[in-house]
PDB file of N, CA and C in Angstrom:
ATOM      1  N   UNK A   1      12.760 -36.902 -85.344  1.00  0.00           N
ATOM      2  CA  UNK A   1      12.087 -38.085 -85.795  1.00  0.00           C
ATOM      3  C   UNK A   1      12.092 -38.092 -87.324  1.00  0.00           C
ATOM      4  N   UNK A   2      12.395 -39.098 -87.338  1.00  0.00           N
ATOM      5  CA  UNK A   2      12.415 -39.350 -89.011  1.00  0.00           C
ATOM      6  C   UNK A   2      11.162 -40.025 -89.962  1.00  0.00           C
ATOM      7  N   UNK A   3      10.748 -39.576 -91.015  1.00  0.00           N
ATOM      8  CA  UNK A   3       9.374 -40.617 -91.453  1.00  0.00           C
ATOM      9  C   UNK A   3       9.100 -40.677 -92.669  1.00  0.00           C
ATOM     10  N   UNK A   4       8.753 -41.641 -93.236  1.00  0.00           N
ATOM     11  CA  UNK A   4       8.740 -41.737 -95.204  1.00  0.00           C
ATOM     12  C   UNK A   4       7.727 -41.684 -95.598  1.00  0.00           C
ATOM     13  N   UNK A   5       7.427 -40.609 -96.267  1.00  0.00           N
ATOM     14  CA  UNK A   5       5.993 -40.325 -96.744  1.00  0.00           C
ATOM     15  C   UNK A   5       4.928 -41.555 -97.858  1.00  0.00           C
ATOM     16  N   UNK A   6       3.688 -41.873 -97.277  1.00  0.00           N
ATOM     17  CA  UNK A   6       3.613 -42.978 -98.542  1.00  0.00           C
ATOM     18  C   UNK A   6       1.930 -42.159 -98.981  1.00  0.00           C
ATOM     19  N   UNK A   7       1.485 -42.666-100.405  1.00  0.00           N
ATOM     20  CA  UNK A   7       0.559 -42.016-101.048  1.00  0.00           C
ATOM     21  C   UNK A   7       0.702 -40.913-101.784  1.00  0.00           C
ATOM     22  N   UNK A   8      -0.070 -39.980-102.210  1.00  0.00           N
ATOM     23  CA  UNK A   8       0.273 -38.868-103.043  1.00  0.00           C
ATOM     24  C   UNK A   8      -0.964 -38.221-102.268  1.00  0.00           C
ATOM     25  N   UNK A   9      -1.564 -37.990-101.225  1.00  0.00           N
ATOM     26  CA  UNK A   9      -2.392 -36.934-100.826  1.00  0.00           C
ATOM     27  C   UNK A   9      -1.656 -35.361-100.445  1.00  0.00           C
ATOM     28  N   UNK A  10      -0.106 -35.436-100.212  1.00  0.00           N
ATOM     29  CA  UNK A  10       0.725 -34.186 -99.992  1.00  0.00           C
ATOM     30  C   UNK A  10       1.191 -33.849-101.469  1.00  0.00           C
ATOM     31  N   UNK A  11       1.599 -34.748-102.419  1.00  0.00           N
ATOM     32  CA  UNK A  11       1.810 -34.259-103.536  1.00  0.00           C
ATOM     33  C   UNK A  11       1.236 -32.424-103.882  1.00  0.00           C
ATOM     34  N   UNK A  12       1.904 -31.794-104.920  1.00  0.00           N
ATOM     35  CA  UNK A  12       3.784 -31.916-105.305  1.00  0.00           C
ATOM     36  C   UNK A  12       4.590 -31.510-104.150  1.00  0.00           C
ATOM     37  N   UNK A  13       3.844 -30.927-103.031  1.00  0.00           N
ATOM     38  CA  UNK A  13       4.951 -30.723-101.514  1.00  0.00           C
ATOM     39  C   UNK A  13       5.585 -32.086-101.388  1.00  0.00           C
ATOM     40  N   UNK A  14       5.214 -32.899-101.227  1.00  0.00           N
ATOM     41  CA  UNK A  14       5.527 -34.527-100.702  1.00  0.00           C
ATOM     42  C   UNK A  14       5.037 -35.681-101.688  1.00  0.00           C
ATOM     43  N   UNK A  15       6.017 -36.388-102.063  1.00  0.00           N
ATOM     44  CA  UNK A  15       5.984 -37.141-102.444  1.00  0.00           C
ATOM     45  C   UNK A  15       5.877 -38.901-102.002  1.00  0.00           C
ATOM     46  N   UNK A  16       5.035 -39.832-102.690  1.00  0.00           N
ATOM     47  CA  UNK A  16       5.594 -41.317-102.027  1.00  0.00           C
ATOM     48  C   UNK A  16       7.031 -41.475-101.822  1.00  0.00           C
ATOM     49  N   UNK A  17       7.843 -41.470-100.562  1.00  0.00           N
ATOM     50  CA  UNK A  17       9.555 -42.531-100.727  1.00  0.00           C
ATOM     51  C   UNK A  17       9.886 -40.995-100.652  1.00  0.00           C
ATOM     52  N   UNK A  18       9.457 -39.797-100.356  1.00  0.00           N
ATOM     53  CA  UNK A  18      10.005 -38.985 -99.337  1.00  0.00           C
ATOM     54  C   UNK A  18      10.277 -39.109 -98.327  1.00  0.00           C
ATOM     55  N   UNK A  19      11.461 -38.785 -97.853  1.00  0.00           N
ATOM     56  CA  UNK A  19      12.158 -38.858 -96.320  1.00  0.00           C
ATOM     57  C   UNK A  19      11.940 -37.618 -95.120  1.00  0.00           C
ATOM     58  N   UNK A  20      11.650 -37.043 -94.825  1.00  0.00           N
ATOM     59  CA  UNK A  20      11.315 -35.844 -93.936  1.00  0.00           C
ATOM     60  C   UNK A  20      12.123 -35.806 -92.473  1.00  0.00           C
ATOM     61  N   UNK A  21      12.059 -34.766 -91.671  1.00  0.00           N
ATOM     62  CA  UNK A  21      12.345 -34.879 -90.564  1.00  0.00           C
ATOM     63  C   UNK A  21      11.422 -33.838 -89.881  1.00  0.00           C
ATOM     64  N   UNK A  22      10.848 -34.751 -89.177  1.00  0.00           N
ATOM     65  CA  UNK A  22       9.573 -34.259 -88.215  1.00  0.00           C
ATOM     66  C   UNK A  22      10.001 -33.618 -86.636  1.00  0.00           C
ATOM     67  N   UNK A  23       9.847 -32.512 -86.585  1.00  0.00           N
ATOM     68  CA  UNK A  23      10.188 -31.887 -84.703  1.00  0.00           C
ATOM     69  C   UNK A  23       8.986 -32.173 -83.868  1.00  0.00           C
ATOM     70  N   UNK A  24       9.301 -32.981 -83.035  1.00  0.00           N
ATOM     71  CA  UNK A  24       8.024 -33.326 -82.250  1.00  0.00           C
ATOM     72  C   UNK A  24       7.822 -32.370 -81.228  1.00  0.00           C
ATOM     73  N   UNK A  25       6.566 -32.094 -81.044  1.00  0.00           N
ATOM     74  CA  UNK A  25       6.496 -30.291 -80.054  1.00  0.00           C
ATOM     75  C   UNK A  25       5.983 -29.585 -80.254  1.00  0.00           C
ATOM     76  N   UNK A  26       7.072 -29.398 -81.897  1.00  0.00           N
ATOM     77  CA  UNK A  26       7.241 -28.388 -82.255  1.00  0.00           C
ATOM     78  C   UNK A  26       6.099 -27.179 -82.381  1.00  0.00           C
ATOM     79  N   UNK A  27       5.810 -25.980 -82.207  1.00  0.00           N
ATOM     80  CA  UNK A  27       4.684 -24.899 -82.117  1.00  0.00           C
ATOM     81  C   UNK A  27       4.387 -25.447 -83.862  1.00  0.00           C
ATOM     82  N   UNK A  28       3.298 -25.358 -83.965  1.00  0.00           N
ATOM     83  CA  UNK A  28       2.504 -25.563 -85.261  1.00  0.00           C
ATOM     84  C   UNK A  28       1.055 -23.893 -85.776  1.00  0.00           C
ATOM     85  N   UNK A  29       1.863 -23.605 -86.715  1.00  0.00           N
ATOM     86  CA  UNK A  29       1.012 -22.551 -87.427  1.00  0.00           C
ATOM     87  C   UNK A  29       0.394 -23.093 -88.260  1.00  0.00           C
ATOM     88  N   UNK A  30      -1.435 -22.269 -89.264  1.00  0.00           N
ATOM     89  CA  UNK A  30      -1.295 -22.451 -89.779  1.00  0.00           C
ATOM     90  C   UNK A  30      -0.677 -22.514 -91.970  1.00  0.00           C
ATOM     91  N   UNK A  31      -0.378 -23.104 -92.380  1.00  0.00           N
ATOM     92  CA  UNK A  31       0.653 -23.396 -93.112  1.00  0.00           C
ATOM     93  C   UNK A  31       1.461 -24.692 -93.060  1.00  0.00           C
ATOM     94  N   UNK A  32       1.653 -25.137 -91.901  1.00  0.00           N
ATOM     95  CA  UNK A  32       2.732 -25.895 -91.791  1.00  0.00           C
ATOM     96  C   UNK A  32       2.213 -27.254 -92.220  1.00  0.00           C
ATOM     97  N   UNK A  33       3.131 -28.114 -92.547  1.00  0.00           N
ATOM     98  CA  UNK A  33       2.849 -29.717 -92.669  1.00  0.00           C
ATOM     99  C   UNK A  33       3.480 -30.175 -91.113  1.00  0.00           C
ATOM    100  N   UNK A  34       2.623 -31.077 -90.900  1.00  0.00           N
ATOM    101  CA  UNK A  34       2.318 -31.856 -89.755  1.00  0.00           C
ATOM    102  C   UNK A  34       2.423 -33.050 -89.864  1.00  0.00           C
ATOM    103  N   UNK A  35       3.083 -33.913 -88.816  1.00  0.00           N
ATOM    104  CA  UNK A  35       2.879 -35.473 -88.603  1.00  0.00           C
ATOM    105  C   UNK A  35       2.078 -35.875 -87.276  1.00  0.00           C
ATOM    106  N   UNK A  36       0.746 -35.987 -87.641  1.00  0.00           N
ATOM    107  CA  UNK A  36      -0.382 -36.488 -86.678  1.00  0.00           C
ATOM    108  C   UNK A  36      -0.931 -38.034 -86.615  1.00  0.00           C
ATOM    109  N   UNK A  37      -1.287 -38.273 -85.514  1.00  0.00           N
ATOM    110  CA  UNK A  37      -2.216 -39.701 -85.409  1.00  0.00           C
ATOM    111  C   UNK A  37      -3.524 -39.790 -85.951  1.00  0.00           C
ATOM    112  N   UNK A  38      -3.464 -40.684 -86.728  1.00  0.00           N
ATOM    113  CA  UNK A  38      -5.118 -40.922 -87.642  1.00  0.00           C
ATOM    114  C   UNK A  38      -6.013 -40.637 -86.284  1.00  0.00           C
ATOM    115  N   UNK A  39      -7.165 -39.953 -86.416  1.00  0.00           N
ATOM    116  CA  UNK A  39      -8.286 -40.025 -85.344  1.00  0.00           C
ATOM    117  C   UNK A  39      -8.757 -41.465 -85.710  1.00  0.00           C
ATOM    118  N   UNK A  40      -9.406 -42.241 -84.538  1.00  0.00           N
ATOM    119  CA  UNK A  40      -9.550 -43.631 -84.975  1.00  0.00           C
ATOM    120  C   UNK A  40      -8.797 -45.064 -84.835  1.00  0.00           C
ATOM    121  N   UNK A  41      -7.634 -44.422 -85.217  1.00  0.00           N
ATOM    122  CA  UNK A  41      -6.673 -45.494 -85.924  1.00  0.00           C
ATOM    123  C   UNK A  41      -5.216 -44.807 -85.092  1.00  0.00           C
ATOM    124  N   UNK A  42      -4.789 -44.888 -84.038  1.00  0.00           N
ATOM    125  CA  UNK A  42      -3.882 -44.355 -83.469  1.00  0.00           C
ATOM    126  C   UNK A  42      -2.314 -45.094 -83.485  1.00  0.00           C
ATOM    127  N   UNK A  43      -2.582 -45.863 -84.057  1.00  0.00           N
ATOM    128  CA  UNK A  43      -1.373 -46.554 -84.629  1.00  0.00           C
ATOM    129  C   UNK A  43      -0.935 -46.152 -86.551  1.00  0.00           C
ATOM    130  N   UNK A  44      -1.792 -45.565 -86.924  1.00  0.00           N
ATOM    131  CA  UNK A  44      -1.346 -44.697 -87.993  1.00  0.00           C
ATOM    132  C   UNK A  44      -1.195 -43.405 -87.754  1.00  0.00           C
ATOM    133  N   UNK A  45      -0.255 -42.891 -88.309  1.00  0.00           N
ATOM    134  CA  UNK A  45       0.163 -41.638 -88.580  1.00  0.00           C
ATOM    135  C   UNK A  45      -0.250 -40.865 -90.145  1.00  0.00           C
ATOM    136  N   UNK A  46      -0.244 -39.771 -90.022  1.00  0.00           N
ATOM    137  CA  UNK A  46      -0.423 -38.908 -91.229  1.00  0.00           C
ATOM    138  C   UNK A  46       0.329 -38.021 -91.417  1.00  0.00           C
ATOM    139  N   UNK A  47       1.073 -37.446 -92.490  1.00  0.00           N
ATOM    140  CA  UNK A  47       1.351 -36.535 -93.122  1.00  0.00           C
ATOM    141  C   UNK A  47       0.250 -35.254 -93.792  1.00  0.00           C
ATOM    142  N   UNK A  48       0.106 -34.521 -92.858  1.00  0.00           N
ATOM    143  CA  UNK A  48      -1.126 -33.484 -93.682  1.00  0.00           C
ATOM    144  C   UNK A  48      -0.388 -31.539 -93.499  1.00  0.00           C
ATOM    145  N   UNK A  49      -0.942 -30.910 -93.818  1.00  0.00           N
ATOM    146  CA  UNK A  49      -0.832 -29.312 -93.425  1.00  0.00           C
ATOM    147  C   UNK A  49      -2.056 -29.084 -92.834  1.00  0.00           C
ATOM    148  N   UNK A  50      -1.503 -28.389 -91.927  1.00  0.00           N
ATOM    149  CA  UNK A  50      -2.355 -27.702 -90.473  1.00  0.00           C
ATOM    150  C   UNK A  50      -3.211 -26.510 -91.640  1.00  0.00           C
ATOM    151  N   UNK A  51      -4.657 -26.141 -91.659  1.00  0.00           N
ATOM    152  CA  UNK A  51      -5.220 -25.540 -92.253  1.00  0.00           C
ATOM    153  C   UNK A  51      -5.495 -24.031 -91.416  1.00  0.00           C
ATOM    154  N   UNK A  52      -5.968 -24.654 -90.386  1.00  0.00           N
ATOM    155  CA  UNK A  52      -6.543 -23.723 -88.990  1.00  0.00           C
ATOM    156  C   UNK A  52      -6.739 -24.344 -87.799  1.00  0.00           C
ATOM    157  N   UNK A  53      -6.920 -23.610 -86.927  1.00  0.00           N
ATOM    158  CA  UNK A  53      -7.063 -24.448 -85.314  1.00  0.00           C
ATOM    159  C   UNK A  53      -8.295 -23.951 -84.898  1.00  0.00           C
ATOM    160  N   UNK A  54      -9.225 -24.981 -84.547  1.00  0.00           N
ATOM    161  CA  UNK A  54     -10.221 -24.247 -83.741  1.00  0.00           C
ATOM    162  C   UNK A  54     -10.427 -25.330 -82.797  1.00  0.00           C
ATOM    163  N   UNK A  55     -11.850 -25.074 -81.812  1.00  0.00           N
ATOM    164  CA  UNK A  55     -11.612 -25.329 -80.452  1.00  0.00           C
ATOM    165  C   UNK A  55     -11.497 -27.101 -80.493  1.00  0.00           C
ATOM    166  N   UNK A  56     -12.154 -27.461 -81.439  1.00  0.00           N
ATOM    167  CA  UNK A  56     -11.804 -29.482 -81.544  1.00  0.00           C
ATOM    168  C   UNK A  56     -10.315 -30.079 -81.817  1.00  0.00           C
ATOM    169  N   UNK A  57      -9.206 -28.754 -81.856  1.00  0.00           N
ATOM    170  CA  UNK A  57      -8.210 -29.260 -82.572  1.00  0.00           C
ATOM    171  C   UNK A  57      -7.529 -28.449 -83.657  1.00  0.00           C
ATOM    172  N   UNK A  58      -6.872 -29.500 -84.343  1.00  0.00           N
ATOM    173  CA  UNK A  58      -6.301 -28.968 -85.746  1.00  0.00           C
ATOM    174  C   UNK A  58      -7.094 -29.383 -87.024  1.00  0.00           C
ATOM    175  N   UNK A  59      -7.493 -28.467 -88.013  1.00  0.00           N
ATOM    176  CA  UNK A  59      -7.746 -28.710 -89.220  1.00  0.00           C
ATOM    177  C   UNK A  59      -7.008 -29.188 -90.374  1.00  0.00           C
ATOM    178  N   UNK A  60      -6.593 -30.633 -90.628  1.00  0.00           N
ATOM    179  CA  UNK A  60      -5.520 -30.987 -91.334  1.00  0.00           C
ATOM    180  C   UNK A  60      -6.208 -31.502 -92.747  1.00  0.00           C
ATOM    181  N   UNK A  61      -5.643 -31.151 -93.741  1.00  0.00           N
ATOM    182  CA  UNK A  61      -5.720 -31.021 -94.805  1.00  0.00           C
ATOM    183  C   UNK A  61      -4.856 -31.742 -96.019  1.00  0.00           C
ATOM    184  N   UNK A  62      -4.640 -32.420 -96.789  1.00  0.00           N
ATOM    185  CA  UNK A  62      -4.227 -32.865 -98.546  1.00  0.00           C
ATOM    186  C   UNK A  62      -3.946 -31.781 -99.119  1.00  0.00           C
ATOM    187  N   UNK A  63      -2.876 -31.491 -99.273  1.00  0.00           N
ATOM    188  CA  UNK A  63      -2.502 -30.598-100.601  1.00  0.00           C
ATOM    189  C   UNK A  63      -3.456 -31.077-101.471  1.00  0.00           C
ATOM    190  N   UNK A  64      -3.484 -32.656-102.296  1.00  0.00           N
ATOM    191  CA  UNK A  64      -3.796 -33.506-103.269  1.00  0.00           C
ATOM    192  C   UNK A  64      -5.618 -33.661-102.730  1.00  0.00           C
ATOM    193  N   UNK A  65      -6.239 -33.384-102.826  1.00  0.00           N
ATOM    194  CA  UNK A  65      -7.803 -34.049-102.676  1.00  0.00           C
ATOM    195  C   UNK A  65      -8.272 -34.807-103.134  1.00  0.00           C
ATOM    196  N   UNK A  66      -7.470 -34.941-104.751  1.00  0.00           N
ATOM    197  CA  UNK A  66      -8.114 -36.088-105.429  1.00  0.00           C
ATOM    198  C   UNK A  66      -6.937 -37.473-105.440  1.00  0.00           C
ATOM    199  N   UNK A  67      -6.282 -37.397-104.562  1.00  0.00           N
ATOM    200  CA  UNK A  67      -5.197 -38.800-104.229  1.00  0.00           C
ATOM    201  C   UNK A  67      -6.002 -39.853-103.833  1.00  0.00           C
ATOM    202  N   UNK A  68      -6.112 -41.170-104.375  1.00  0.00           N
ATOM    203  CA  UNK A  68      -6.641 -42.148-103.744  1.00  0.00           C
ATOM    204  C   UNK A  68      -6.136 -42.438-102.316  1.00  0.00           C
ATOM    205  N   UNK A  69      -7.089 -43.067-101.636  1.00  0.00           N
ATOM    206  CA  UNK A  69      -7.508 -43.113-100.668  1.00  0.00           C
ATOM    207  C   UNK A  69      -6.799 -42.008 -99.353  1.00  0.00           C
ATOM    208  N   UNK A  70      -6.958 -40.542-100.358  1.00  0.00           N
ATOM    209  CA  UNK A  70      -6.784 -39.405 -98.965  1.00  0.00           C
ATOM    210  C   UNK A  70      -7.728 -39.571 -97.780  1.00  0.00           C
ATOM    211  N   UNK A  71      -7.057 -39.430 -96.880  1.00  0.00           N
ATOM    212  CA  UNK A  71      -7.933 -39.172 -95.510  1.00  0.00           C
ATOM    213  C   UNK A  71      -7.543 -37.749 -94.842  1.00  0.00           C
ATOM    214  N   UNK A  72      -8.277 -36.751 -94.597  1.00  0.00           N
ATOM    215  CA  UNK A  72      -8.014 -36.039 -93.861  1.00  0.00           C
ATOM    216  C   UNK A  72      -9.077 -35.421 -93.338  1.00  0.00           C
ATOM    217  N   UNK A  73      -8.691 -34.221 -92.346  1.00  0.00           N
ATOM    218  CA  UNK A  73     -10.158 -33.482 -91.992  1.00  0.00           C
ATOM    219  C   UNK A  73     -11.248 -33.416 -92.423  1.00  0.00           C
ATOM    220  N   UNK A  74     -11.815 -33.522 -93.673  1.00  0.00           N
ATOM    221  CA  UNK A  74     -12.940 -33.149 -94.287  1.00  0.00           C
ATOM    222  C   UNK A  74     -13.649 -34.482 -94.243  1.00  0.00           C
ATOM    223  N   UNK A  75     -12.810 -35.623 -93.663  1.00  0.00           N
ATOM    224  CA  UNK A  75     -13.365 -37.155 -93.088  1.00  0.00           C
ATOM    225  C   UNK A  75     -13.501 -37.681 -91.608  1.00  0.00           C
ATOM    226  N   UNK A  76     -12.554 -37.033 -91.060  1.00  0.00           N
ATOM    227  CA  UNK A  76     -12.876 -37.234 -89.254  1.00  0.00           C
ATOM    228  C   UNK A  76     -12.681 -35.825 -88.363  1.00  0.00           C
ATOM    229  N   UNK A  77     -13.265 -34.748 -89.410  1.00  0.00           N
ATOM    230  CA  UNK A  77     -13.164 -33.348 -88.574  1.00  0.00           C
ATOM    231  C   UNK A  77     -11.990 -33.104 -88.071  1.00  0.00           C
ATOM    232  N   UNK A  78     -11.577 -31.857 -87.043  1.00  0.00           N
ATOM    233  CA  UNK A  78     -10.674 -31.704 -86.498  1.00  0.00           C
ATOM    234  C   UNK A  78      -9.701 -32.567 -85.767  1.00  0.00           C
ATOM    235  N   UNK A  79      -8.888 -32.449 -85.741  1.00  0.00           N
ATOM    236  CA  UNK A  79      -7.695 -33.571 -85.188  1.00  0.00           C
ATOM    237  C   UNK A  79      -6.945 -32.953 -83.098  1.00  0.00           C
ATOM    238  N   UNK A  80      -7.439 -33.030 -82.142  1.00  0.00           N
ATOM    239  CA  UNK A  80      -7.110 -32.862 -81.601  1.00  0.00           C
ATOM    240  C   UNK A  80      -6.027 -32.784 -81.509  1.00  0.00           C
ATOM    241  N   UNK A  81      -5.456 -31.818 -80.770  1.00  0.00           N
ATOM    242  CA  UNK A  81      -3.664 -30.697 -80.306  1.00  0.00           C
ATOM    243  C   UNK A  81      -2.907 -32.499 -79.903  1.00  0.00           C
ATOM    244  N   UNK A  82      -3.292 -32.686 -79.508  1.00  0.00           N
ATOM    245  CA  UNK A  82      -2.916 -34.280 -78.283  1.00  0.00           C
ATOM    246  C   UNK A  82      -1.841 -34.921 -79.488  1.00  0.00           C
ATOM    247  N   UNK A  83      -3.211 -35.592 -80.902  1.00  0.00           N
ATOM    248  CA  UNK A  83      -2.446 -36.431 -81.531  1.00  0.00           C
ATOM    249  C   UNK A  83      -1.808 -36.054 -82.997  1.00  0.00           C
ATOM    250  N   UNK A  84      -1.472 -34.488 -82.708  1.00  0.00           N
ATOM    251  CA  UNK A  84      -0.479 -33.454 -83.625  1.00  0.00           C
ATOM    252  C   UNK A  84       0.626 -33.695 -82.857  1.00  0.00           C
ATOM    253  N   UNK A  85       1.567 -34.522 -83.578  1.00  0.00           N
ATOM    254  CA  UNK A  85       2.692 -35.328 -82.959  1.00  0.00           C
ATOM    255  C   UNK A  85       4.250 -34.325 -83.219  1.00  0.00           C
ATOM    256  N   UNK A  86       4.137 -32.910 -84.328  1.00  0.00           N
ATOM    257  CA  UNK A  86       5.154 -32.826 -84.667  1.00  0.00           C
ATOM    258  C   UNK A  86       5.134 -31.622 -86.109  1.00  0.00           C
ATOM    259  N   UNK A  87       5.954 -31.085 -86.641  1.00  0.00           N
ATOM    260  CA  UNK A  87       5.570 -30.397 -87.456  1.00  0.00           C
ATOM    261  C   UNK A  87       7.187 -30.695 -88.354  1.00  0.00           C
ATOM    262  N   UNK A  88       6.430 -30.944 -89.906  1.00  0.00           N
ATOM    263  CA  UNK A  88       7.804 -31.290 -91.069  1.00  0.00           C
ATOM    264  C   UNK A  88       8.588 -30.214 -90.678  1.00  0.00           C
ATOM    265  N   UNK A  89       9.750 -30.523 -90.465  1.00  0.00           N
ATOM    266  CA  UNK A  89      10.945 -29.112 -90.788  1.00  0.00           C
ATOM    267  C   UNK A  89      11.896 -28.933 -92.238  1.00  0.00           C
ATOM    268  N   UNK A  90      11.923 -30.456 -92.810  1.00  0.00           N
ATOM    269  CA  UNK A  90      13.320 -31.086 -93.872  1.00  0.00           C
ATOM    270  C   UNK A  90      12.458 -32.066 -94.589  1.00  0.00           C
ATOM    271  N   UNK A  91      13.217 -31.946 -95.839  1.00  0.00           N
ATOM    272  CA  UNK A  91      13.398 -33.361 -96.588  1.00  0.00           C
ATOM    273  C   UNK A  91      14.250 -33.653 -96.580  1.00  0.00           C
ATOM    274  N   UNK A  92      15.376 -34.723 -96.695  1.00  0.00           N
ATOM    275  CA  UNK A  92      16.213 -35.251 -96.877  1.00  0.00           C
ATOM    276  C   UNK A  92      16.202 -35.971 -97.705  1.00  0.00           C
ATOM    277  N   UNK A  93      15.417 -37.011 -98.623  1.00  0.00           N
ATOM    278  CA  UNK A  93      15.851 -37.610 -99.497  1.00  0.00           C
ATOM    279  C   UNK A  93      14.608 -37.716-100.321  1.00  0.00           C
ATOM    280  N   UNK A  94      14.688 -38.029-101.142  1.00  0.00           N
ATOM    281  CA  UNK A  94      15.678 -38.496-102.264  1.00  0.00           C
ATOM    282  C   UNK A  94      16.565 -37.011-102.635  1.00  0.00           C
ATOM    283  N   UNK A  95      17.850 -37.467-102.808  1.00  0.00           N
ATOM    284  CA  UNK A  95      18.534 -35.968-102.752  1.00  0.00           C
ATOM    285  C   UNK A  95      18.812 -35.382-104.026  1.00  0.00           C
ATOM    286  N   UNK A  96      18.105 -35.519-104.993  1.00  0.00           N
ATOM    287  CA  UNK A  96      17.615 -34.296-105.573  1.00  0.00           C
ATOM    288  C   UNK A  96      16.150 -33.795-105.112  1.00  0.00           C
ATOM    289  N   UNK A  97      15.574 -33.879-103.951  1.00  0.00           N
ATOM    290  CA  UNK A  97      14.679 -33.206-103.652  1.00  0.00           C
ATOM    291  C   UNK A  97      14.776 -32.728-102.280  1.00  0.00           C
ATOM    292  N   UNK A  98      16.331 -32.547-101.579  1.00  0.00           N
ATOM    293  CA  UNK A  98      16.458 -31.894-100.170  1.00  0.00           C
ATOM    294  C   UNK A  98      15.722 -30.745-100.052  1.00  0.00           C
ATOM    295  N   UNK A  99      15.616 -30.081 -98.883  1.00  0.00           N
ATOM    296  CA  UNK A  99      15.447 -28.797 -98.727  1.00  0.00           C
ATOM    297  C   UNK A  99      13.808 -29.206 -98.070  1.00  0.00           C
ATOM    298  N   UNK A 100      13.223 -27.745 -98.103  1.00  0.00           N
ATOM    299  CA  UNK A 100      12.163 -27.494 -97.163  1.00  0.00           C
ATOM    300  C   UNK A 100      10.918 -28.080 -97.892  1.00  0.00           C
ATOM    301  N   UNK A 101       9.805 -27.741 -97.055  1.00  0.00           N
ATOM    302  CA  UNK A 101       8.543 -28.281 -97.557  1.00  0.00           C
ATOM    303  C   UNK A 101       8.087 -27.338 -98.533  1.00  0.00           C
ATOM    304  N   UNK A 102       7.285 -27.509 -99.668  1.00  0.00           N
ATOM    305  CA  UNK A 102       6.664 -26.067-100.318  1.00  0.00           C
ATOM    306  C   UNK A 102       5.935 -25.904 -99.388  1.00  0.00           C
ATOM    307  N   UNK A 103       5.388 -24.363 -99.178  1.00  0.00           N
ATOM    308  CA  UNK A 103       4.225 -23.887 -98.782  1.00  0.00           C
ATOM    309  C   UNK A 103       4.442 -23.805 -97.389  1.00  0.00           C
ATOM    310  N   UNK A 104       5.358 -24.142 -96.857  1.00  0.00           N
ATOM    311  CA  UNK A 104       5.650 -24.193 -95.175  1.00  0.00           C
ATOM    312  C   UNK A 104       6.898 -23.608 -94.980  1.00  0.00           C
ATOM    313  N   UNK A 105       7.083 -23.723 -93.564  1.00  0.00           N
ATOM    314  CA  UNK A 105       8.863 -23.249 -93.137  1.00  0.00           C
ATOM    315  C   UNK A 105       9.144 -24.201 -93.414  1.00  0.00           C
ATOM    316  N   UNK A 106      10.747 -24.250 -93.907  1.00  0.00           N
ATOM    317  CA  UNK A 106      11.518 -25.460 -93.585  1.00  0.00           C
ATOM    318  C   UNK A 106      12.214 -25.454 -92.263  1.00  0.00           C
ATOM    319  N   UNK A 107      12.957 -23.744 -92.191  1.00  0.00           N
ATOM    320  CA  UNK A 107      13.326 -23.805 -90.138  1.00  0.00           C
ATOM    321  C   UNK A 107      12.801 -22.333 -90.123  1.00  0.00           C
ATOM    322  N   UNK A 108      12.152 -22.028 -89.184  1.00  0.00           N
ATOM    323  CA  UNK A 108      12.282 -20.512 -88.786  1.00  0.00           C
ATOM    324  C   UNK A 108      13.042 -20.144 -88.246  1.00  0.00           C
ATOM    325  N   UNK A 109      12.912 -18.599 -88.434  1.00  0.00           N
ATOM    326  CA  UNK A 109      13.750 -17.874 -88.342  1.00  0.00           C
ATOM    327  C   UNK A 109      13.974 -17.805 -87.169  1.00  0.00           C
ATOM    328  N   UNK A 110      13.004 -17.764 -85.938  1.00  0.00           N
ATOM    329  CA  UNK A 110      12.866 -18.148 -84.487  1.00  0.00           C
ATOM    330  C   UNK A 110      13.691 -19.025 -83.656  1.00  0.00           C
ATOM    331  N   UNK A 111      14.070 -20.058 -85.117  1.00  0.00           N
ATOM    332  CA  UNK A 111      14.730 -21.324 -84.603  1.00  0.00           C
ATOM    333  C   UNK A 111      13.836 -22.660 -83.921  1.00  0.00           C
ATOM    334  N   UNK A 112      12.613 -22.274 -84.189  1.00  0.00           N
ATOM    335  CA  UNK A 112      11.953 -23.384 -83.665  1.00  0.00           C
ATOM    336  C   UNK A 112      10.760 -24.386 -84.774  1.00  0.00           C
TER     337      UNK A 112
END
């Protein structure tokens, strides 16, 4: 799945008019950046990093905290496993900025 990052709450990992490629499934540690469903709002999606997991879910998190209008965990609590849709593997564009996510895998070594 493919998806274009908009806002600066992932900033400097992710940028606005970043291109990514999201594995839907995929096992999620935490570290990783994630593409989840807004709690609430299930027709939006988010770009966040998985912080920790506990029993409500996933703890998803802003690199950026002070990005206008960030939303993440620390606004609708944990994010249930359900609407953790996927975990970043790639950037792809803009191509001077290919390659992996900071702070995350880009592929493991596992292959998954």
């Amino acid at each position: 799945m493919r998806v274009r990052v908009e806002g600066e709450s992932m900033s400097p990992a992710l940028r606005p008019g970043d291109w990514v490629v999201v594995r839907r499934g995929a096992p999620v540690r935490p570290g990783d950046v994630v593409l989840a469903r807004l709690p609430g709002d299930p027709g939006t999606m988010i770009v966040k990093r998985a912080a920790w997991r506990e029993p409500g879910g996933w703890w998803l998190e802003s690199d950026n905290q002070r990005a206008p209008g960030r939303k993440d965990s620390w606004d609708f609590g944990a994010v249930p496993a359900a609407l953790v849709l996927g975990r970043v593997v790639f950037r792809y564009w803009p191509a001077g900025r290919v390659g992996g996510v900071a702070g995350g895998d880009a592929l493991r070594r596992d292959g998954r």
